[in-house]
Protein backbone atom coordinates (compact mmCIF):
# COMPACT_ATOMS: atom_id res chain seq x y z
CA UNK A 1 104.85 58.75 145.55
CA UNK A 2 108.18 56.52 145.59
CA UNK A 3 109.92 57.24 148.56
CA UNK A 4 112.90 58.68 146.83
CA UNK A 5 110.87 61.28 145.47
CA UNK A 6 109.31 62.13 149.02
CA UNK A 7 113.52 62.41 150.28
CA UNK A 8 114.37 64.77 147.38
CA UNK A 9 115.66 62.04 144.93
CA UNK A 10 115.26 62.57 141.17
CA UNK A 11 115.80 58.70 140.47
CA UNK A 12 116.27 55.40 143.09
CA UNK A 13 119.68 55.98 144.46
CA UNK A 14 120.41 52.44 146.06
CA UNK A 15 118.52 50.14 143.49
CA UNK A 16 120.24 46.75 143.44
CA UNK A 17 120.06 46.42 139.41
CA UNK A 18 122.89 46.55 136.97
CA UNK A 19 122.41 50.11 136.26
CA UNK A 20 125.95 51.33 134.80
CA UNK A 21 125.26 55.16 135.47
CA UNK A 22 125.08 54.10 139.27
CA UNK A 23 128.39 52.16 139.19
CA UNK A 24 130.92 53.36 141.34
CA UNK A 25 134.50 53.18 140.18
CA UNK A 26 136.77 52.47 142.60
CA UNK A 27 140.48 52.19 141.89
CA UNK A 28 139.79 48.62 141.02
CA UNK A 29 136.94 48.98 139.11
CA UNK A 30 138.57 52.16 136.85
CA UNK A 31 141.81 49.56 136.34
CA UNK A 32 139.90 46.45 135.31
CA UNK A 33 137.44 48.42 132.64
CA UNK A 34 140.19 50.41 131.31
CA UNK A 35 142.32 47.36 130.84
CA UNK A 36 140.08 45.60 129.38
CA UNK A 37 139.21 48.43 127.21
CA UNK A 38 142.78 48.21 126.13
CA UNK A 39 143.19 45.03 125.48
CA UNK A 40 139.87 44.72 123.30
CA UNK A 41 141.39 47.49 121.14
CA UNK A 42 145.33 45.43 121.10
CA UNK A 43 142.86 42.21 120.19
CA UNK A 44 144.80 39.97 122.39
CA UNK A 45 142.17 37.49 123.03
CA UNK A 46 141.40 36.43 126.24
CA UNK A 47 140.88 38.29 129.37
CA UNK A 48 139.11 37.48 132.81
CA UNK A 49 138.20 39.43 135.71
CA UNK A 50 137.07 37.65 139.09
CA UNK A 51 135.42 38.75 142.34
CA UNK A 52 133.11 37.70 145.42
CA UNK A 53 129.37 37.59 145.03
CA UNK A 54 128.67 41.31 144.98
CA UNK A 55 131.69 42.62 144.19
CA UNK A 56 130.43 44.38 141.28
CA UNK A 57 131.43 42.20 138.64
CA UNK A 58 127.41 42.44 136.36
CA UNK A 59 127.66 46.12 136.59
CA UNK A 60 130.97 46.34 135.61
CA UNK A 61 130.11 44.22 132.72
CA UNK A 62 127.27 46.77 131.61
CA UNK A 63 129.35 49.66 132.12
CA UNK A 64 131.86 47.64 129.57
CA UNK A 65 129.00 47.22 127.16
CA UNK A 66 128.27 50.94 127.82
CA UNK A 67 131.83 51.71 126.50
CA UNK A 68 131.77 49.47 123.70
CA UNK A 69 128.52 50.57 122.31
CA UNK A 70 129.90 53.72 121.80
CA UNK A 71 132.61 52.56 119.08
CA UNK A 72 131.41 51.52 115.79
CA UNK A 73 134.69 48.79 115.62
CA UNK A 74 133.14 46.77 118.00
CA UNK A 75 130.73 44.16 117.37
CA UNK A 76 129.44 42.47 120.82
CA UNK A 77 127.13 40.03 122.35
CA UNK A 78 126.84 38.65 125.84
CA UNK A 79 125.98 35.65 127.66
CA UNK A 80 124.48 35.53 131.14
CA UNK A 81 123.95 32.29 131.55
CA UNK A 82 126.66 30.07 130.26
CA UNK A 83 125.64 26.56 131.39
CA UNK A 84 126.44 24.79 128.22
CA UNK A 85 126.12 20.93 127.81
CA UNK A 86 128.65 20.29 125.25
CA UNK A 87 130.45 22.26 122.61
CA UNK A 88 127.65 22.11 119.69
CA UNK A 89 125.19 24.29 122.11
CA UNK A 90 127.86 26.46 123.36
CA UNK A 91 128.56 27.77 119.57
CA UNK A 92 125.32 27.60 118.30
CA UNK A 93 124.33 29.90 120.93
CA UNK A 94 127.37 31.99 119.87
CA UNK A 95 125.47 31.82 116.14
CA UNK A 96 121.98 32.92 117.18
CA UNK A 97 123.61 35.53 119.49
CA UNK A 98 125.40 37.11 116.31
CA UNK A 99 122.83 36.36 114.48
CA UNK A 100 125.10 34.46 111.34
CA UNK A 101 123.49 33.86 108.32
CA UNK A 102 120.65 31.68 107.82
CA UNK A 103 121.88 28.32 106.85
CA UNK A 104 122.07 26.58 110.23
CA UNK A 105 119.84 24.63 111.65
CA UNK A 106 118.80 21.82 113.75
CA UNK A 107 120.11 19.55 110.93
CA UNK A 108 123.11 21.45 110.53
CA UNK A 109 126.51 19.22 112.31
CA UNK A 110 129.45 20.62 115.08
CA UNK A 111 131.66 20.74 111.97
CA UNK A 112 128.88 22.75 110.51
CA UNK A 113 128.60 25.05 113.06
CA UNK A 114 132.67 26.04 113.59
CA UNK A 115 133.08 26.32 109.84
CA UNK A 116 130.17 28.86 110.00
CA UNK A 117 131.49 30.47 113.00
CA UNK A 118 135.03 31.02 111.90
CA UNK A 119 133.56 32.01 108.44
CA UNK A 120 131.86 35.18 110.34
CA UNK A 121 135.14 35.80 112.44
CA UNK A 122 137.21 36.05 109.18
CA UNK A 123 134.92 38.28 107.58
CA UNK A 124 134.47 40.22 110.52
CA UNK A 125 137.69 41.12 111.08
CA UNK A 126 139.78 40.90 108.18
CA UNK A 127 136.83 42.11 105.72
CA UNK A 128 134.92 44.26 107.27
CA UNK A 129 137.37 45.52 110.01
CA UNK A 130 135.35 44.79 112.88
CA UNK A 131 136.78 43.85 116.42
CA UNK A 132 134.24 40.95 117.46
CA UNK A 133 133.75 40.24 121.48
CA UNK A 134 132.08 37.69 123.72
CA UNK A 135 131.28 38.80 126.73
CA UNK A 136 130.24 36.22 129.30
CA UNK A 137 129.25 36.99 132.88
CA UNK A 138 128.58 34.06 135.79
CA UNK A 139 131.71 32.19 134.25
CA UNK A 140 131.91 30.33 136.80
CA UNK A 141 129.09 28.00 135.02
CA UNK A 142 131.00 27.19 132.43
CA UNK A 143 131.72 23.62 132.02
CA UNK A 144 135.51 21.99 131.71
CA UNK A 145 134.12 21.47 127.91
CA UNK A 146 133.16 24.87 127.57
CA UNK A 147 135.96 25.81 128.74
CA UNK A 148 138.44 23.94 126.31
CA UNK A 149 135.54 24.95 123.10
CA UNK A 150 136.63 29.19 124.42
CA UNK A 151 140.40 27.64 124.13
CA UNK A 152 140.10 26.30 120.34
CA UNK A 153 138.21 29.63 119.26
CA UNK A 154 141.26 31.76 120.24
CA UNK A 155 142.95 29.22 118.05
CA UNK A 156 141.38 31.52 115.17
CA UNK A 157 144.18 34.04 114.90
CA UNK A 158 145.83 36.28 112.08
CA UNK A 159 149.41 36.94 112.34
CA UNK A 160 148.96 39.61 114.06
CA UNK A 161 145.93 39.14 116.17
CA UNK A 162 142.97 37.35 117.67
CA UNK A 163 139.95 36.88 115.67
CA UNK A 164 137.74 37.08 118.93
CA UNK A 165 138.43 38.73 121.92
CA UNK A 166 136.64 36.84 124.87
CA UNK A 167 135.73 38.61 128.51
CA UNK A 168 134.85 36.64 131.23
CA UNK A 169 133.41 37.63 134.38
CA UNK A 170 132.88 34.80 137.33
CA UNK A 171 133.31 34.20 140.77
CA UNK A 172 136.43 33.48 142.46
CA UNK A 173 135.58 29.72 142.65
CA UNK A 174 136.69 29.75 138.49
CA UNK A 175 140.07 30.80 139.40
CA UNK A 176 141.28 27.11 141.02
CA UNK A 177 139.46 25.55 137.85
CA UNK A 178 141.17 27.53 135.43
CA UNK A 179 144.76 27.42 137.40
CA UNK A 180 144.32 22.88 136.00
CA UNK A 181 143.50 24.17 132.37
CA UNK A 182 147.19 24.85 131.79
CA UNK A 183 146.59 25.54 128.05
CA UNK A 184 143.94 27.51 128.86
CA UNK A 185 145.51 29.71 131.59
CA UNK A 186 148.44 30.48 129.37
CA UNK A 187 146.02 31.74 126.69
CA UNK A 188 144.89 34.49 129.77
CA UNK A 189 145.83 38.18 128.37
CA UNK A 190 144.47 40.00 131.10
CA UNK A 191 143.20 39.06 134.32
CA UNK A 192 142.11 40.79 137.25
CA UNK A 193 140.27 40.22 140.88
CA UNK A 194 137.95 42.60 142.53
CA UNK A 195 137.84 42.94 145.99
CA UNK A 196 135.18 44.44 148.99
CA UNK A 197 135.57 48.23 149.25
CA UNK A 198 137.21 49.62 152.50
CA UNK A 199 135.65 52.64 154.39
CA UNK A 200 136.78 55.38 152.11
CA UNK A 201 135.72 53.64 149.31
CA UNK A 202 132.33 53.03 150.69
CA UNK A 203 131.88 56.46 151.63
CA UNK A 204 132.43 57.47 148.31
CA UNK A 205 130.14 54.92 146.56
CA UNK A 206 127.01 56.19 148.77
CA UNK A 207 127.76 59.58 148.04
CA UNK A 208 128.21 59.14 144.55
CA UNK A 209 125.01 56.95 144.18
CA UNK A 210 123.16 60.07 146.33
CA UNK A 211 124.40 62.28 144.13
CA UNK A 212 124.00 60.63 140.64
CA UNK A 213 120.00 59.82 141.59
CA UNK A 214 119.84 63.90 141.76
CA UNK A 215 119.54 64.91 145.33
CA UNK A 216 119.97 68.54 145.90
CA UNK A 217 119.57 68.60 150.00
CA UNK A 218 121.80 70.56 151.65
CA UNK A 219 122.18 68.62 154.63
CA UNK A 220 124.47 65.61 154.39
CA UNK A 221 121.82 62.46 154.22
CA UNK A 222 124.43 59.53 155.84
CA UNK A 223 126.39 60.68 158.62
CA UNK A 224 129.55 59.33 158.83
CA UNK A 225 129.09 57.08 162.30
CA UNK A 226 126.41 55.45 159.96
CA UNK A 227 128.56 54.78 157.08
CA UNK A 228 131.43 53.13 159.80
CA UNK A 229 128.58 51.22 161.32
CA UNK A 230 127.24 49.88 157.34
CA UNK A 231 130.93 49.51 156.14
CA UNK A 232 131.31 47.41 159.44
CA UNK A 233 128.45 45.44 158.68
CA UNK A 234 128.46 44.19 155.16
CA UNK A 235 132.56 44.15 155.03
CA UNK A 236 132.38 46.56 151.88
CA UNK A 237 130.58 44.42 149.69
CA UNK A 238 128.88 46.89 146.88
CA UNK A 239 126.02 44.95 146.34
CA UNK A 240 125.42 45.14 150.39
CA UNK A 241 125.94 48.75 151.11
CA UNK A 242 123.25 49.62 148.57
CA UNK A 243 120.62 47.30 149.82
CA UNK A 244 121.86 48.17 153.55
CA UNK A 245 121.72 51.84 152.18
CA UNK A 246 117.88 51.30 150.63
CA UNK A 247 116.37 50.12 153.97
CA UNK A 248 118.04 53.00 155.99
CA UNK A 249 115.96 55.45 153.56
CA UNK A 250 113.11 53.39 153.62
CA UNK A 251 113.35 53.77 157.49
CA UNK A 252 113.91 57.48 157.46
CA UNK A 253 110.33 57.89 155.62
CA UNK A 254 108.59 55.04 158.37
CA UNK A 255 110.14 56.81 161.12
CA UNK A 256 109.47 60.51 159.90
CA UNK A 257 113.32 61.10 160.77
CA UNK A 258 115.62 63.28 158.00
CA UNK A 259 118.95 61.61 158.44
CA UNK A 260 120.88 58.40 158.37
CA UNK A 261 122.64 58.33 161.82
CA UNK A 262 124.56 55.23 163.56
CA UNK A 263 121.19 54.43 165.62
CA UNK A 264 119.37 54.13 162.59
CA UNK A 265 121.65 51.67 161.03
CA UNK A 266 122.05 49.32 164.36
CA UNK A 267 118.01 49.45 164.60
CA UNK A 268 117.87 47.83 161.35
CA UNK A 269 120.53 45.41 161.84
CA UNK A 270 118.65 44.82 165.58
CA UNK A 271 116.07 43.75 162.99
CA UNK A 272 117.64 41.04 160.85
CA UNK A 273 119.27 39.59 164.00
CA UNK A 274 115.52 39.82 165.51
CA UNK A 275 114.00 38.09 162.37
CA UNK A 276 117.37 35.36 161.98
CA UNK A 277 118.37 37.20 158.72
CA UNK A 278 121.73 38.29 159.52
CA UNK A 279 124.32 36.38 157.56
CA UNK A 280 127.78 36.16 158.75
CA UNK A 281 130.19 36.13 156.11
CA UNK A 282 133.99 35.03 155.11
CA UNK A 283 135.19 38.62 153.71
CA UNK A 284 137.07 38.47 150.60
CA UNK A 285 141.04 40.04 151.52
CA UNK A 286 143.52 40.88 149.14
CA UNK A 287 145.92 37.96 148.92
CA UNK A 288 149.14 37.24 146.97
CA UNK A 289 147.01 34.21 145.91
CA UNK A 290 144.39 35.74 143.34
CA UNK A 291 145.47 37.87 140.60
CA UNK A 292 146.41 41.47 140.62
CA UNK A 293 147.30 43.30 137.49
């Protein structure tokens, strides 16, 4: 039996995947999704949102999906894994992800492939009423010519509005990159940087994780000198608290004990430190220097 089971859990509360349904919305997360949301609708084109390693950014981007799967307007692919050599691969991974008309091929030229691509846009949008998005997550792998190739597609425009509507999701290392693509930046409809989660906000994630996996104890499971002591220790990072979060249940069953206290946390930090695992960070802080929106 999985230990969550044994501790009362219908489902894994503190799994590290993407899982939308276990995603938290802070007041940061709530005002990036729903301004994106907004803007897709508008069709203003380009919009980016930027945070640490673990700030949240891949589930965000499901939850997005989530939302947009449940409008038939939208028509939506996404790429994980942008790391594009030059502009011909970029968009004829854009074609095989929208899955264009037969036609193209190995054969088939750059001026080929944009003709093709701007084709489906037009029909898309102007024929068929559709509002078509690319979603791209790790942004921060996209090249200076992938860059410029997102730049000319949001040159594809109706009076009125974008033909695509781009979302891009990196790490704050994109941001000083960008900030030299002047024609680039100005193209920016919406952008946005997410930030670690202070104490009441990482309160609130691990009880709304223990509550959305469908535990029904009536005792409180994390006391709140161990959620000071795990805030403490992974500076409010998301992805952090949940694997910080994991061990202290998997401890609870190894130890036979029934709550999350501040001695159980500082054993298993006692660990790392024991084992050389502990990692000492630089903590993302708000700053007048990244974007707020």
């Amino acid at each position: 039996m999985s230990y969550h089971k044994i501790l009362g859990f219908e489902r894994e509360p503190f799994s590290t995947s993407p899982d939308p349904d276990f995603l938290y919305m802070s007041k940061e997360h709530e005002q990036a999704l729903t301004n994106t949301l907004i803007e897709l609708n508008l069709r203003r084109g380009l919009n980016i949102i930027l945070g640490d390693i673990g700030t949240g950014k891949t589930t965000l981007s499901r939850k997005l999906i989530q939302e947009l799967g449940k409008r038939d307007r939208f028509v939506f692919q996404m790429i994980l894994n942008p790391s594009f050599e030059n502009e011909k691969q970029f968009l004829a991974a854009l074609v095989r992800n929208f899955n264009l008309p037969e036609g193209l091929d190995e054969r088939s030229t750059l001026v080929d492939i944009r003709d093709a691509f701007e084709k489906f846009l037009l029909d898309g949008t102007l024929n068929r009423q559709k509002v078509i998005i690319l979603i791209i997550d790790e942004a921060q792998k996209l090249t200076d010519e992938s860059l410029e190739t997102l730049r000319l597609l949001l040159n594809y425009e109706t009076n009125e509005f974008k033909l695509i509507q781009i979302v891009l999701l990196g790490q704050m290392e994109l941001l000083e990159r960008i900030i030299k693509h002047e024609n680039f930046y100005d193209r920016i409809n919406f952008k946005f940087s997410l930030y670690p989660f202070d104490i009441g906000e990482t309160r609130a994630m691990i009880n709304f994780r223990i509550r959305r996996a469908g535990y029904q104890g009536k005792m409180q499971l994390f006391m709140d000198d161990a959620i000071r002591e795990i805030h403490a220790y992974t500076h409010g990072y998301p992805r952090r608290i949940t694997m910080m979060c994991h061990k202290a249940l998997k401890y609870l069953i190894l130890k036979n004990r029934y709550v999350v206290d501040q001695d159980v946390i500082k054993s298993i930090i006692e660990d790392e430190e024991r084992l050389g695992w502990q990692k000492t960070a630089k903590v993302l802080q708000p700053s007048s220097n990244f974007w707020r929106s």
